[in-house]
C-alpha atoms as a PDB file:
ATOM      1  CA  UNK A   1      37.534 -16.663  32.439  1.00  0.00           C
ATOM      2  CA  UNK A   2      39.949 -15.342  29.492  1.00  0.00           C
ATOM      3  CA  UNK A   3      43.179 -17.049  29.884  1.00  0.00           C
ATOM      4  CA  UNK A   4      46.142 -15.109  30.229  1.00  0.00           C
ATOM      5  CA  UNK A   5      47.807 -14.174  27.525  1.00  0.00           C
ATOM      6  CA  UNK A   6      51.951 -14.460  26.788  1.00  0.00           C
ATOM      7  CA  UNK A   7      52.129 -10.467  27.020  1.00  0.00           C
ATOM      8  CA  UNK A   8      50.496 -10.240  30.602  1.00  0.00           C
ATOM      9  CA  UNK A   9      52.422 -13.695  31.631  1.00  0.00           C
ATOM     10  CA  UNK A  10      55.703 -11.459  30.692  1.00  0.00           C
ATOM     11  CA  UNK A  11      54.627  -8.405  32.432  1.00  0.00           C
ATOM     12  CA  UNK A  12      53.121 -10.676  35.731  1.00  0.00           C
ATOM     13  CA  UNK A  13      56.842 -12.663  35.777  1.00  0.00           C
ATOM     14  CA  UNK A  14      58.696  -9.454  35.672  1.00  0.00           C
ATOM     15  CA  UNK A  15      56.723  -7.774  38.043  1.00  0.00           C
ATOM     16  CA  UNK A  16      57.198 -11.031  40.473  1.00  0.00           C
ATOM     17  CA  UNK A  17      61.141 -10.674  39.946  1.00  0.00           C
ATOM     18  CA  UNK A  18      61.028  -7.022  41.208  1.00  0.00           C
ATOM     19  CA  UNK A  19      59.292  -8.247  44.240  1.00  0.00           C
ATOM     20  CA  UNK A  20      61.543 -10.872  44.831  1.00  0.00           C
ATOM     21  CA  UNK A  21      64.744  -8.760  44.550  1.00  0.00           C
ATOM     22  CA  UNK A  22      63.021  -6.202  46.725  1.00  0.00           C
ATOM     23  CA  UNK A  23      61.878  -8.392  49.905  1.00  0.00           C
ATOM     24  CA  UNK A  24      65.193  -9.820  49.056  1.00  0.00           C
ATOM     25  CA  UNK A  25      67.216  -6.894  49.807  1.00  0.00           C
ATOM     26  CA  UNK A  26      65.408  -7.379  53.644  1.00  0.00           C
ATOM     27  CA  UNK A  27      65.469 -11.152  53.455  1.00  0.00           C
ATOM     28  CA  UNK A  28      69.284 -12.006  52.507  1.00  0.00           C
ATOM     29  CA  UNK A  29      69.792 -15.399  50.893  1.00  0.00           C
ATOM     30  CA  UNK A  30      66.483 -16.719  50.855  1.00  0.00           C
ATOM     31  CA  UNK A  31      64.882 -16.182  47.261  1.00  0.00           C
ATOM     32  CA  UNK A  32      63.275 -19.650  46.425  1.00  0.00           C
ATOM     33  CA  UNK A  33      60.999 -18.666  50.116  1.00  0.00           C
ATOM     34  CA  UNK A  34      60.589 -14.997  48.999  1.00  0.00           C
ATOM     35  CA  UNK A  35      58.957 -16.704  45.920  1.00  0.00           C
ATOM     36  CA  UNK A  36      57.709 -18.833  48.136  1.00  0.00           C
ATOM     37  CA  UNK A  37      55.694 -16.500  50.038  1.00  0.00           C
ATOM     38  CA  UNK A  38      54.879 -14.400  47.445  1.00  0.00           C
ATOM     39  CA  UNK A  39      53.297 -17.284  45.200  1.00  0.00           C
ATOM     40  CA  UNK A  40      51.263 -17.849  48.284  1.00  0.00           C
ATOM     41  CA  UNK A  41      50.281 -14.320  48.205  1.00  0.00           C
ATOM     42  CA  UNK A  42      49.247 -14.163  45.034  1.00  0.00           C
ATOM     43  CA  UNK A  43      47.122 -17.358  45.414  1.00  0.00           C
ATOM     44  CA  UNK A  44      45.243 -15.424  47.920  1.00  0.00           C
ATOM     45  CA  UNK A  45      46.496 -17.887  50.737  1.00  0.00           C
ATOM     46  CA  UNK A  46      48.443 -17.954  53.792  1.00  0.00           C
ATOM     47  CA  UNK A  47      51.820 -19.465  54.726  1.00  0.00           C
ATOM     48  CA  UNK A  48      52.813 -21.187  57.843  1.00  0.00           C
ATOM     49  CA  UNK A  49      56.364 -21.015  58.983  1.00  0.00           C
ATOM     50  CA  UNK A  50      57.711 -23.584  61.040  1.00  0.00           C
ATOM     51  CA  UNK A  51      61.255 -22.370  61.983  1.00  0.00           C
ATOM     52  CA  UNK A  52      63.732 -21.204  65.256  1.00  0.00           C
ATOM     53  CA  UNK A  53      63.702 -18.192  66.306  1.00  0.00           C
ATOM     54  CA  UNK A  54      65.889 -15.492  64.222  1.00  0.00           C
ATOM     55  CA  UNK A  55      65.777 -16.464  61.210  1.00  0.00           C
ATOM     56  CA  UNK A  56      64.106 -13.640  59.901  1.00  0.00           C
ATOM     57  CA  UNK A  57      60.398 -14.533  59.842  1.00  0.00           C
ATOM     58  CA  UNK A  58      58.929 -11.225  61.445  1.00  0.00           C
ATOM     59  CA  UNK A  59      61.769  -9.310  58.411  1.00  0.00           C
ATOM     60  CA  UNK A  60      60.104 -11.365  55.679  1.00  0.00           C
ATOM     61  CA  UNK A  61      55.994 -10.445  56.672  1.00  0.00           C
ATOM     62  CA  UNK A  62      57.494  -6.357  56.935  1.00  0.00           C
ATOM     63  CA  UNK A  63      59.514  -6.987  53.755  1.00  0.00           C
ATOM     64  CA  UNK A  64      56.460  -8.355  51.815  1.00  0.00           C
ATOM     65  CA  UNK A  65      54.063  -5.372  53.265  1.00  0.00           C
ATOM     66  CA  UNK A  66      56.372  -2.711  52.600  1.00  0.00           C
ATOM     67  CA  UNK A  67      56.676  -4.122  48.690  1.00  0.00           C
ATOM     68  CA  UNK A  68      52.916  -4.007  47.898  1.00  0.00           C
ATOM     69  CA  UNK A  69      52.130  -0.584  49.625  1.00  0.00           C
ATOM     70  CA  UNK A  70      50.041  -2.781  52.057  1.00  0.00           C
ATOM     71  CA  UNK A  71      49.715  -2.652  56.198  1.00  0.00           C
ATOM     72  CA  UNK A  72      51.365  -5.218  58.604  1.00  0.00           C
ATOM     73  CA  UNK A  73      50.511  -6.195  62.146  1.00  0.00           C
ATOM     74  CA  UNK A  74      52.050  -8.822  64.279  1.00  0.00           C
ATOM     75  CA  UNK A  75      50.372 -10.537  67.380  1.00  0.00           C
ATOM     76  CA  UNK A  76      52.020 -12.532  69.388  1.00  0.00           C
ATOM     77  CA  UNK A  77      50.621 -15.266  70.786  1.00  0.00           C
ATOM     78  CA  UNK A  78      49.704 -16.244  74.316  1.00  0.00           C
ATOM     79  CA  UNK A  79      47.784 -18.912  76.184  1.00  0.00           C
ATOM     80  CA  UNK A  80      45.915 -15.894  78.001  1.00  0.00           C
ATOM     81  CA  UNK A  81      45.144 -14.348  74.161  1.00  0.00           C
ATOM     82  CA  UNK A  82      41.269 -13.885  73.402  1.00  0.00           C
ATOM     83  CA  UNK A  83      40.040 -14.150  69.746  1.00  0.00           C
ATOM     84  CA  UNK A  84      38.514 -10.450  70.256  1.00  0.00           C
ATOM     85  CA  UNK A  85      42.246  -9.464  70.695  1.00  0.00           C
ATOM     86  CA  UNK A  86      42.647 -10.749  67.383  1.00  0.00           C
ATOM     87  CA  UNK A  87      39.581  -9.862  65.628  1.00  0.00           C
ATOM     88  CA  UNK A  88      37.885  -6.425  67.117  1.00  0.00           C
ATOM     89  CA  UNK A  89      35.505  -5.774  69.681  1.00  0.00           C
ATOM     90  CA  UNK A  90      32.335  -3.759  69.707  1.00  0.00           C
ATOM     91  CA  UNK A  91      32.956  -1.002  72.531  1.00  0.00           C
ATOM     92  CA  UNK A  92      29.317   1.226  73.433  1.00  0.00           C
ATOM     93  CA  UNK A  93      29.780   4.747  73.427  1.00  0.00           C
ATOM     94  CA  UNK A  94      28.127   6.888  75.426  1.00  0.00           C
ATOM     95  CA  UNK A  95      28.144  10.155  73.930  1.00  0.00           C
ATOM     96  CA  UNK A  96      26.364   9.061  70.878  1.00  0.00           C
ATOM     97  CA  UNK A  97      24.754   6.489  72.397  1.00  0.00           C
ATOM     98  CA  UNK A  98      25.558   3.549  69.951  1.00  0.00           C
ATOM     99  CA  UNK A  99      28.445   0.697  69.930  1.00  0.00           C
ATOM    100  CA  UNK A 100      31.189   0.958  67.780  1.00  0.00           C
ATOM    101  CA  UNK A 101      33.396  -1.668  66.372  1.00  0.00           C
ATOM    102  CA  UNK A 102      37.112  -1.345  66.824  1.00  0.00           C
ATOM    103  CA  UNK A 103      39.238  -3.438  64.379  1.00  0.00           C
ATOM    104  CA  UNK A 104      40.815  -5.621  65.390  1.00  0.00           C
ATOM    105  CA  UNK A 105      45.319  -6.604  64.237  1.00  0.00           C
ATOM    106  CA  UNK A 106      44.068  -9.143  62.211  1.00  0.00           C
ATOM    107  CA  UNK A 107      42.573  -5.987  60.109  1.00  0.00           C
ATOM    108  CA  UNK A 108      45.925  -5.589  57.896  1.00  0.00           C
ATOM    109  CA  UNK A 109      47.507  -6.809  54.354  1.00  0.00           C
ATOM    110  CA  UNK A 110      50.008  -9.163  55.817  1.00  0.00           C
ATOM    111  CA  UNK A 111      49.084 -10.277  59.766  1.00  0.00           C
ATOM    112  CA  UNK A 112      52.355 -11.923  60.889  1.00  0.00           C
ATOM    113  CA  UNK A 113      50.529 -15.010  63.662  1.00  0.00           C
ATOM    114  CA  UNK A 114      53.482 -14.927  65.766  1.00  0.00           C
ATOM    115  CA  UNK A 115      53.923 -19.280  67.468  1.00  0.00           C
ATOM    116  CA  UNK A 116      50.441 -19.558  66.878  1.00  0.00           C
ATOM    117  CA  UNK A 117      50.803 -22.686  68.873  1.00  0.00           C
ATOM    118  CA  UNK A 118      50.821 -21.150  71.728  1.00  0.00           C
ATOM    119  CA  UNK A 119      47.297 -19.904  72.091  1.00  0.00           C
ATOM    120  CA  UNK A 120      44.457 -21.796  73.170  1.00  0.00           C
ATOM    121  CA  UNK A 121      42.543 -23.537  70.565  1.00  0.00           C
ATOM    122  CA  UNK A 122      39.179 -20.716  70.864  1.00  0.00           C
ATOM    123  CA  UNK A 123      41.727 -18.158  69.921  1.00  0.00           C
ATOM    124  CA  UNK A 124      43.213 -20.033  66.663  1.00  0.00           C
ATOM    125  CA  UNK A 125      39.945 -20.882  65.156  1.00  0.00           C
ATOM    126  CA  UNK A 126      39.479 -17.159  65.752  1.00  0.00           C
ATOM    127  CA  UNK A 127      42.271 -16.619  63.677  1.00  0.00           C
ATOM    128  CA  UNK A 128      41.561 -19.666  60.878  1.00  0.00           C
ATOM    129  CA  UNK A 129      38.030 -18.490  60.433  1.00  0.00           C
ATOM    130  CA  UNK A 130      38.941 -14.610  59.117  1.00  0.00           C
ATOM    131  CA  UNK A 131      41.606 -17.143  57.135  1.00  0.00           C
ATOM    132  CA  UNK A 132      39.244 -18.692  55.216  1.00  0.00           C
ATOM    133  CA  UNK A 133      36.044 -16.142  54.982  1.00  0.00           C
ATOM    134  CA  UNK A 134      38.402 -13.039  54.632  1.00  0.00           C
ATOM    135  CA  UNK A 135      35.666 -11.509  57.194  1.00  0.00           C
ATOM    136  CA  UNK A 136      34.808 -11.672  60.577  1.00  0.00           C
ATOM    137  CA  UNK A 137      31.590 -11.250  62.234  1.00  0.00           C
ATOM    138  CA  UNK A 138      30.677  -9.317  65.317  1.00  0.00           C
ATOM    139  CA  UNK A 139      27.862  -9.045  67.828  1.00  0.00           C
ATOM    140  CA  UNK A 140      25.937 -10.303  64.069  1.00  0.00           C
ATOM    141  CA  UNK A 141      27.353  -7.751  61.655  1.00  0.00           C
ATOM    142  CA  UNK A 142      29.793  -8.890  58.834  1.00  0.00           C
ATOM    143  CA  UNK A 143      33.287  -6.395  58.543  1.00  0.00           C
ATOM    144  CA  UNK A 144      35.829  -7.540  55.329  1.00  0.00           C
ATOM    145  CA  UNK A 145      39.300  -7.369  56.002  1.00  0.00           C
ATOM    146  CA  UNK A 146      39.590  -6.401  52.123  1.00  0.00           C
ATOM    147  CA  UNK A 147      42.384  -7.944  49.883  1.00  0.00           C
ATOM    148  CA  UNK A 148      45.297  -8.704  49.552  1.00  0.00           C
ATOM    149  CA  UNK A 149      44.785 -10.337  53.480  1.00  0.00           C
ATOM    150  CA  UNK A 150      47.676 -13.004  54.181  1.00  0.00           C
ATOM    151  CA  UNK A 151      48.615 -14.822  57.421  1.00  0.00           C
ATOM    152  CA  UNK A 152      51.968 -15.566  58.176  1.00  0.00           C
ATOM    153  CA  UNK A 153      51.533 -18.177  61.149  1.00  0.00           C
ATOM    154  CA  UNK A 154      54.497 -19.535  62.803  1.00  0.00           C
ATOM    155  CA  UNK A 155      54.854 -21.883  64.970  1.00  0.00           C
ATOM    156  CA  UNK A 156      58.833 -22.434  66.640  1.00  0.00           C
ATOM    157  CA  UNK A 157      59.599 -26.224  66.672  1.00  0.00           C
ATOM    158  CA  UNK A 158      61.540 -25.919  70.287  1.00  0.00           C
ATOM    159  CA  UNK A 159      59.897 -25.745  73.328  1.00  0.00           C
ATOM    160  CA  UNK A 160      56.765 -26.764  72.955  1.00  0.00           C
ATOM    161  CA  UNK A 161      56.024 -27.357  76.588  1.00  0.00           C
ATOM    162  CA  UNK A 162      52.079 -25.516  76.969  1.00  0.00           C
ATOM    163  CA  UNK A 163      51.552 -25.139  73.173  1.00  0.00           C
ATOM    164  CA  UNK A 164      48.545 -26.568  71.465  1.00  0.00           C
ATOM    165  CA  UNK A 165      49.182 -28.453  68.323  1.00  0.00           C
ATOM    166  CA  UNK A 166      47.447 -27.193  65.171  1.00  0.00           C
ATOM    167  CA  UNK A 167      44.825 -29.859  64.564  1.00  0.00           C
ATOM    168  CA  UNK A 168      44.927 -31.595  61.004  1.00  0.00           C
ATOM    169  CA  UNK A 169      41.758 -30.300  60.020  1.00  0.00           C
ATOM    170  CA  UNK A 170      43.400 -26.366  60.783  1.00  0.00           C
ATOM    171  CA  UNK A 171      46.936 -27.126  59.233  1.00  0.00           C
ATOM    172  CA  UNK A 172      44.650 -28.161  56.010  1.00  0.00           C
ATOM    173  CA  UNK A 173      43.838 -24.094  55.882  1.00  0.00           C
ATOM    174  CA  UNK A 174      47.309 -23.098  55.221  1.00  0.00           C
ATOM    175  CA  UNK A 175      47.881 -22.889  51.646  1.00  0.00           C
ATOM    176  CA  UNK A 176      51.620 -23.429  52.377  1.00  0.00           C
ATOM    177  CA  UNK A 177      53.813 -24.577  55.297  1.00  0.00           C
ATOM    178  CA  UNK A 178      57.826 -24.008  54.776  1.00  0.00           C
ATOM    179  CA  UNK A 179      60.838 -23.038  56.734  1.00  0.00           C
ATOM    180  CA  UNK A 180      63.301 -19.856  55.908  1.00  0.00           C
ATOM    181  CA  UNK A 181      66.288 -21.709  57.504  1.00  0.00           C
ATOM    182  CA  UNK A 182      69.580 -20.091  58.613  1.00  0.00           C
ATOM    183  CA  UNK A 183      71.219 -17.794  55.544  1.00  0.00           C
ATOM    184  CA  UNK A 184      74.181 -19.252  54.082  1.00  0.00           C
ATOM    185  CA  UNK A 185      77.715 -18.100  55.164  1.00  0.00           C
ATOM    186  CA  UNK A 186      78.121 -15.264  52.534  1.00  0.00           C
ATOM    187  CA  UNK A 187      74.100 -13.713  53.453  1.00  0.00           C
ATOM    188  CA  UNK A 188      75.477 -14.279  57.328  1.00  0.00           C
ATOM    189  CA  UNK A 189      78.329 -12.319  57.086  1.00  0.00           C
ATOM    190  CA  UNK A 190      76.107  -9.278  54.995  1.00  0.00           C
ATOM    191  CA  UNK A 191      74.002  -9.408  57.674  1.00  0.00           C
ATOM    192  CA  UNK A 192      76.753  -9.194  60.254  1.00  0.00           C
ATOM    193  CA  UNK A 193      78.357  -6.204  58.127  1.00  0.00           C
ATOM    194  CA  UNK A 194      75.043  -4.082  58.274  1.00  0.00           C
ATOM    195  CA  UNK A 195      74.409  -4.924  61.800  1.00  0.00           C
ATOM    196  CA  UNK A 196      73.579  -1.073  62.485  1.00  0.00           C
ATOM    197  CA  UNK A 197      70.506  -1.324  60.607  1.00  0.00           C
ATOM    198  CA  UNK A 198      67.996  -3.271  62.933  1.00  0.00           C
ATOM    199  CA  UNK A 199      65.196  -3.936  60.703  1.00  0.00           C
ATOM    200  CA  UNK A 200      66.269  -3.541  56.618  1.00  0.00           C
ATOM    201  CA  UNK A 201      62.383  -4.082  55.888  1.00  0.00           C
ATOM    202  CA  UNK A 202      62.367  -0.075  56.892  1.00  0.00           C
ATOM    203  CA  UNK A 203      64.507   1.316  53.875  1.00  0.00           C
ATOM    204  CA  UNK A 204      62.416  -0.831  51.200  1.00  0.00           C
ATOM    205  CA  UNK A 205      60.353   1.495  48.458  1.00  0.00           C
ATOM    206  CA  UNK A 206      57.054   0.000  47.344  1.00  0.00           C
ATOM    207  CA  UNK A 207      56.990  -1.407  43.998  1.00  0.00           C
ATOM    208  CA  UNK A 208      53.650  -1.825  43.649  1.00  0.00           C
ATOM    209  CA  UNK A 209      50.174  -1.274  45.087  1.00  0.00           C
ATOM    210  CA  UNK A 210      47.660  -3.482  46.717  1.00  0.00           C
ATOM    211  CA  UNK A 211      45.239  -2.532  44.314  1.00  0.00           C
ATOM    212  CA  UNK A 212      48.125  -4.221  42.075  1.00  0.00           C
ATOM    213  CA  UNK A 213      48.376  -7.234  44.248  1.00  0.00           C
ATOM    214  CA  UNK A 214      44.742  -7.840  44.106  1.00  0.00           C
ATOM    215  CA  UNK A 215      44.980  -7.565  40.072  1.00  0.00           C
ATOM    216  CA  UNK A 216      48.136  -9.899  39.636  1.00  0.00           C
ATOM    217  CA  UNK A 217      46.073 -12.694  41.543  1.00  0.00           C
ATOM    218  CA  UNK A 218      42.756 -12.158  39.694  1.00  0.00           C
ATOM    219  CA  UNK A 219      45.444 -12.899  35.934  1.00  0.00           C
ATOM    220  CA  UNK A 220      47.439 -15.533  38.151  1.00  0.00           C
ATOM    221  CA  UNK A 221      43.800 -17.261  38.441  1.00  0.00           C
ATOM    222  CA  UNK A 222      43.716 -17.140  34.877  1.00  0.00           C
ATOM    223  CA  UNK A 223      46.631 -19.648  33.604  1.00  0.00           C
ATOM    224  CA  UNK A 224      45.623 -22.102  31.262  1.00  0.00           C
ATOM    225  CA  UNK A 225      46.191 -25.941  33.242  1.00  0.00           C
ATOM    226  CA  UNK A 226      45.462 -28.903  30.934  1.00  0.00           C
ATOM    227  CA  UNK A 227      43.228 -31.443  31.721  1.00  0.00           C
ATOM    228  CA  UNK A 228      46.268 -34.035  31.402  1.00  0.00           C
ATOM    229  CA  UNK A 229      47.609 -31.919  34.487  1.00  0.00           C
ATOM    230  CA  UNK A 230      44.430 -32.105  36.582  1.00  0.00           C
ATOM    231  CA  UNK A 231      44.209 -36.028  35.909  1.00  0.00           C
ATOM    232  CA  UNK A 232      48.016 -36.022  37.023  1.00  0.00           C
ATOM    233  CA  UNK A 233      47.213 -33.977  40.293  1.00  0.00           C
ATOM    234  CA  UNK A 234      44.122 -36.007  40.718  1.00  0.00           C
ATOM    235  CA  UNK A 235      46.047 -39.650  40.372  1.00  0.00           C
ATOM    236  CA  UNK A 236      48.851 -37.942  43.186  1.00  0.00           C
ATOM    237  CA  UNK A 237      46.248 -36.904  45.381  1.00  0.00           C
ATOM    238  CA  UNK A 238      44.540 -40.463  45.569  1.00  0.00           C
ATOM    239  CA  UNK A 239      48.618 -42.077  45.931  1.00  0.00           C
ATOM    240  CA  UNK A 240      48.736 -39.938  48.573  1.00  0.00           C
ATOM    241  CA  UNK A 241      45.289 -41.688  50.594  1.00  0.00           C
ATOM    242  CA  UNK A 242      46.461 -45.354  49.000  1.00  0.00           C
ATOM    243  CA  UNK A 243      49.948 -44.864  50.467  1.00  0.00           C
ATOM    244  CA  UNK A 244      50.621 -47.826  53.553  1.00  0.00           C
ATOM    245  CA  UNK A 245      52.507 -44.770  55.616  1.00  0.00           C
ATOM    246  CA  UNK A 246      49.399 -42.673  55.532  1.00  0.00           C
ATOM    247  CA  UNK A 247      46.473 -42.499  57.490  1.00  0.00           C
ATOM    248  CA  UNK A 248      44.724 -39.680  56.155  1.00  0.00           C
ATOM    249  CA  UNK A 249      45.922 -38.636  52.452  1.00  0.00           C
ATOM    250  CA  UNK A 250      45.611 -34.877  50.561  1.00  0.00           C
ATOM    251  CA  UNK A 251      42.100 -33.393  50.831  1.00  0.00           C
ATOM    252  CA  UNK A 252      40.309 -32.273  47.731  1.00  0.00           C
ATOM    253  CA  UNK A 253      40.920 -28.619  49.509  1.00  0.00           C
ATOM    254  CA  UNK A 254      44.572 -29.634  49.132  1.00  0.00           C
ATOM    255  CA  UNK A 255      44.327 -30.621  45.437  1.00  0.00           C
ATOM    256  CA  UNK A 256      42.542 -27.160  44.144  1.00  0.00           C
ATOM    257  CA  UNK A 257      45.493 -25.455  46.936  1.00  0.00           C
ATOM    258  CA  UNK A 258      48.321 -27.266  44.173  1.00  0.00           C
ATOM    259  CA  UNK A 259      46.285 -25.985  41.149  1.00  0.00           C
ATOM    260  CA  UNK A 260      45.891 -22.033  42.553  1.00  0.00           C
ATOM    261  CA  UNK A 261      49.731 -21.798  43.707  1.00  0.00           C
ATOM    262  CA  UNK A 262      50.644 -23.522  40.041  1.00  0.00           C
ATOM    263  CA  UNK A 263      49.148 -21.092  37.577  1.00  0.00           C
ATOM    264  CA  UNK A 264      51.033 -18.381  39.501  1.00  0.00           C
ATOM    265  CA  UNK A 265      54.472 -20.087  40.119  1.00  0.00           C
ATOM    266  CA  UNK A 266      53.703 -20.440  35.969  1.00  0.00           C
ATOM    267  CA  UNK A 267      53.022 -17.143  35.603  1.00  0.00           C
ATOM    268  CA  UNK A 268      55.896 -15.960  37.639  1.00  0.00           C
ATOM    269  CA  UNK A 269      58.237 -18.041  35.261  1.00  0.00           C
ATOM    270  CA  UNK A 270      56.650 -16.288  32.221  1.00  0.00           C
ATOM    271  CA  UNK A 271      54.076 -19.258  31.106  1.00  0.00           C
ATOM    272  CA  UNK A 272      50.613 -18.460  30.659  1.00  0.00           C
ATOM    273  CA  UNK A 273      49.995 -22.444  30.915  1.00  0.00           C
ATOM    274  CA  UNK A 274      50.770 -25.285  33.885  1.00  0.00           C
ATOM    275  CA  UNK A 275      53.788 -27.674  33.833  1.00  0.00           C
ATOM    276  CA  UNK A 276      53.839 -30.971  35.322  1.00  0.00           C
ATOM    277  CA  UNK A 277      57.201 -29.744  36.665  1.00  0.00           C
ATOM    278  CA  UNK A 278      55.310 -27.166  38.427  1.00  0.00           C
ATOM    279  CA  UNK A 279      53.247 -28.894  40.340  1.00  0.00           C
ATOM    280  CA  UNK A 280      56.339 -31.483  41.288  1.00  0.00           C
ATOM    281  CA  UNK A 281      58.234 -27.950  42.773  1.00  0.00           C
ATOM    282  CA  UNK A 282      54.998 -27.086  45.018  1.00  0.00           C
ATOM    283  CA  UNK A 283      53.780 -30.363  45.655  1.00  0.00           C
ATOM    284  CA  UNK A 284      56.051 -30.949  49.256  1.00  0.00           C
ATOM    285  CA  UNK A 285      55.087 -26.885  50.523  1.00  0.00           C
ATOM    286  CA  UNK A 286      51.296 -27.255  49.232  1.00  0.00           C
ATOM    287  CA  UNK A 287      51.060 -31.055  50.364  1.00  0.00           C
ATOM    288  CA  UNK A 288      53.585 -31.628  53.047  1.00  0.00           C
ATOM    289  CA  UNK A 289      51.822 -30.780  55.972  1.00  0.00           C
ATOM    290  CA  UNK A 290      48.519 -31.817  55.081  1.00  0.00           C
ATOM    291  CA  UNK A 291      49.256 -35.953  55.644  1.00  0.00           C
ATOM    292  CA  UNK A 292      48.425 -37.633  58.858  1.00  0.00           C
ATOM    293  CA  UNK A 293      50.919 -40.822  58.978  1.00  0.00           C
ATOM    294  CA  UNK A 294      50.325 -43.456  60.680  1.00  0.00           C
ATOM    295  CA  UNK A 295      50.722 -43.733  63.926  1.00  0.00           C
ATOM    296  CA  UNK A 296      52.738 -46.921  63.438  1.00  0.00           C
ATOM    297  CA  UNK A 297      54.718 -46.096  60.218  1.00  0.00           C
ATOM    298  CA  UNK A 298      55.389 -42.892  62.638  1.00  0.00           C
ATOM    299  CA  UNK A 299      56.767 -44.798  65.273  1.00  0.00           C
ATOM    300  CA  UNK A 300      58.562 -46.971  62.600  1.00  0.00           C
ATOM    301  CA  UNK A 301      60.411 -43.585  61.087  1.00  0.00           C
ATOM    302  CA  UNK A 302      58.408 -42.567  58.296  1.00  0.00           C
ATOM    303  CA  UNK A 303      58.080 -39.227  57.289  1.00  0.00           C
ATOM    304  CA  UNK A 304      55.845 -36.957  55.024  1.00  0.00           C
ATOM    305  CA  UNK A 305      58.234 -35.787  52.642  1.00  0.00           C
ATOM    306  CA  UNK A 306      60.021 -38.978  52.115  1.00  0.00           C
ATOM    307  CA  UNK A 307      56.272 -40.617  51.548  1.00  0.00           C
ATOM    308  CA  UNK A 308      55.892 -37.651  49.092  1.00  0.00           C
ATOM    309  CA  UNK A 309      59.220 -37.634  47.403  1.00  0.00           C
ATOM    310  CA  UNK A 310      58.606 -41.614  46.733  1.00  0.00           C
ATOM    311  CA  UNK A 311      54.703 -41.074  45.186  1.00  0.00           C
ATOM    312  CA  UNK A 312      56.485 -38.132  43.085  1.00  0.00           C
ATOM    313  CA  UNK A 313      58.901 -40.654  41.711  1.00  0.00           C
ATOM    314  CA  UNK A 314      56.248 -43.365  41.146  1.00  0.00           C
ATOM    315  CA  UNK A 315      53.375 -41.594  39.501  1.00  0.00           C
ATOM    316  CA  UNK A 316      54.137 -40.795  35.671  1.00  0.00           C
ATOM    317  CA  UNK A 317      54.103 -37.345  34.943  1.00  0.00           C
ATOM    318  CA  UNK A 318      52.239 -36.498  31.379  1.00  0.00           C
ATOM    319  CA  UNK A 319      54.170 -35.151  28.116  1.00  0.00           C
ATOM    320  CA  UNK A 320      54.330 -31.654  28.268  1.00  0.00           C
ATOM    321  CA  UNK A 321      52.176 -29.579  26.345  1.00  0.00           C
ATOM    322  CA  UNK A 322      53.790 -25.701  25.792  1.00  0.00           C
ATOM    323  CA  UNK A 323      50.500 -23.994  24.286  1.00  0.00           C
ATOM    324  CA  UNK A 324      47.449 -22.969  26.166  1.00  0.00           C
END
């Protein structure tokens, strides 16, 4: 693959800075998770949101659809939810005598997974599977869902009476798990001023199109990342497994997941190369949620970020190199 070059790593960070303003304009206060999202996006991954009610998740999957031209659905999810309510069903029809699929919500650019917890474990790995094929099969026949095709799971950290926990092994398929938060007191008090417009998501113009999307994360692929940052990824990653606090450390999946969202979090900052300090700004929404502490150092307080934070600190980062 052709690395990118500094004229397409301009164009690719201004484009990303339109996008940012624009789901901003729905999303009040919240730019470094706009980026967020939209690095995830671009990675061709999907984003888990762990976060209270209200605070703008469902604004921020309509936001993102409405700025790439693309379709959104939302399902919510229930313990009584089948996975052929997520992915399609095959209905016979009798006047031509043949069955017929019928797509399914996950069928859309940006599927908003409303507390995913909450439906039974068949209908998640209904949901994870599509995440990581980017198809579903039915009664034997393949459909695509096409790209760009990004979940935004979340799951709502308060009564969690009659959810089921996302196993490990599922979390590991979410590119990125982050919070949007309450907005500050100046975004709150916007908010409250414009409180006759119900959803601002609806007034947002498309910047670009999906075909666009799809384009930006084929040159985001392309970033030039030195093999003194893969060795530095590679040495976290195993800190992460050698760690006392840590039962089960970052996967390989979860190494290449820090590469992909670092070549475009580089291109969105104009760089047609990796930083280390790139990979130290995504390393707690790549990594975080892919540990499994021990039970013990659980019970004793640890906690995954303060693990991470510490192996961040430890491990030497490499001198920077600023030419691909």
């Amino acid at each position: 693959m052709t690395t990118m070059t500094p004229e397409q790593a301009a164009w690719f960070a201004q484009t990303f800075e339109r996008l940012v303003g624009n789901v901003g304009q729905a999303v009040l206060g919240k730019a470094n998770v706009v980026r967020l999202a939209l690095t995830c996006m671009l990675a061709e991954g999907h984003l888990l949101l762990e976060d209270a009610p209200g605070t703008g998740k469902t604004s921020l999957a309509r936001a993102i659809a409405a700025s790439v031209q693309g379709t959104q659905n939302r399902i919510q999810f229930t313990p009584d939810l089948l996975p052929s309510d997520v992915t399609g069903v095959t209905i016979y029809d009798q006047k031509t005598g043949k069955f017929d699929f019928h797509p399914g919500p996950v069928f859309a650019s940006i599927v908003l997974a409303d507390e995913i917890n909450r439906a039974s474990p068949k209908t998640q790995s209904a949901l994870l599977e599509v995440m990581e094929e980017s198809r579903i099969t039915v009664d034997g026949v393949a459909h695509e869902v096409g790209r760009p095709f990004m979940v935004i799971a979340t799951q709502n950290p308060i009564e969690q009476a009659g959810t089921y926990r996302l196993p490990e092994a599922q979390l590991d398929r979410f590119l990125m798990k982050t919070s949007v938060g309450y907005p500050d007191h100046a975004s709150t008090v916007e908010i409250l001023s414009g409180s006759a417009v119900r959803d601002r998501s609806l007034a947002l113009a498309p910047l670009i199109t999906t075909k666009a999307v799809t384009e930006m994360a084929i040159l985001g692929a392309s970033v030039h990342t030195d093999t003194a940052v893969l060795e530095y990824i590679s040495r976290l990653t195993e800190e992460t497994r050698n760690a006392p606090e840590v039962r089960i450390g970052v996967s390989v999946r979860g190494a290449l997941a820090l590469v992909r969202c670092a070549k475009v979090w580089a291109a969105a900052h104009g760089r047609n190369y990796v930083l280390p300090d790139d990979i130290k700004e995504l390393a707690h929404p790549v990594w975080g949620h892919r540990f499994v502490l021990d039970p013990e150092a659980e019970f004793a307080g640890a906690r995954s970020d303060v693990v991470l934070s510490r192996i961040l600190s430890d491990v030497a980062a490499p001198q920077e190199r600023r030419t691909a």
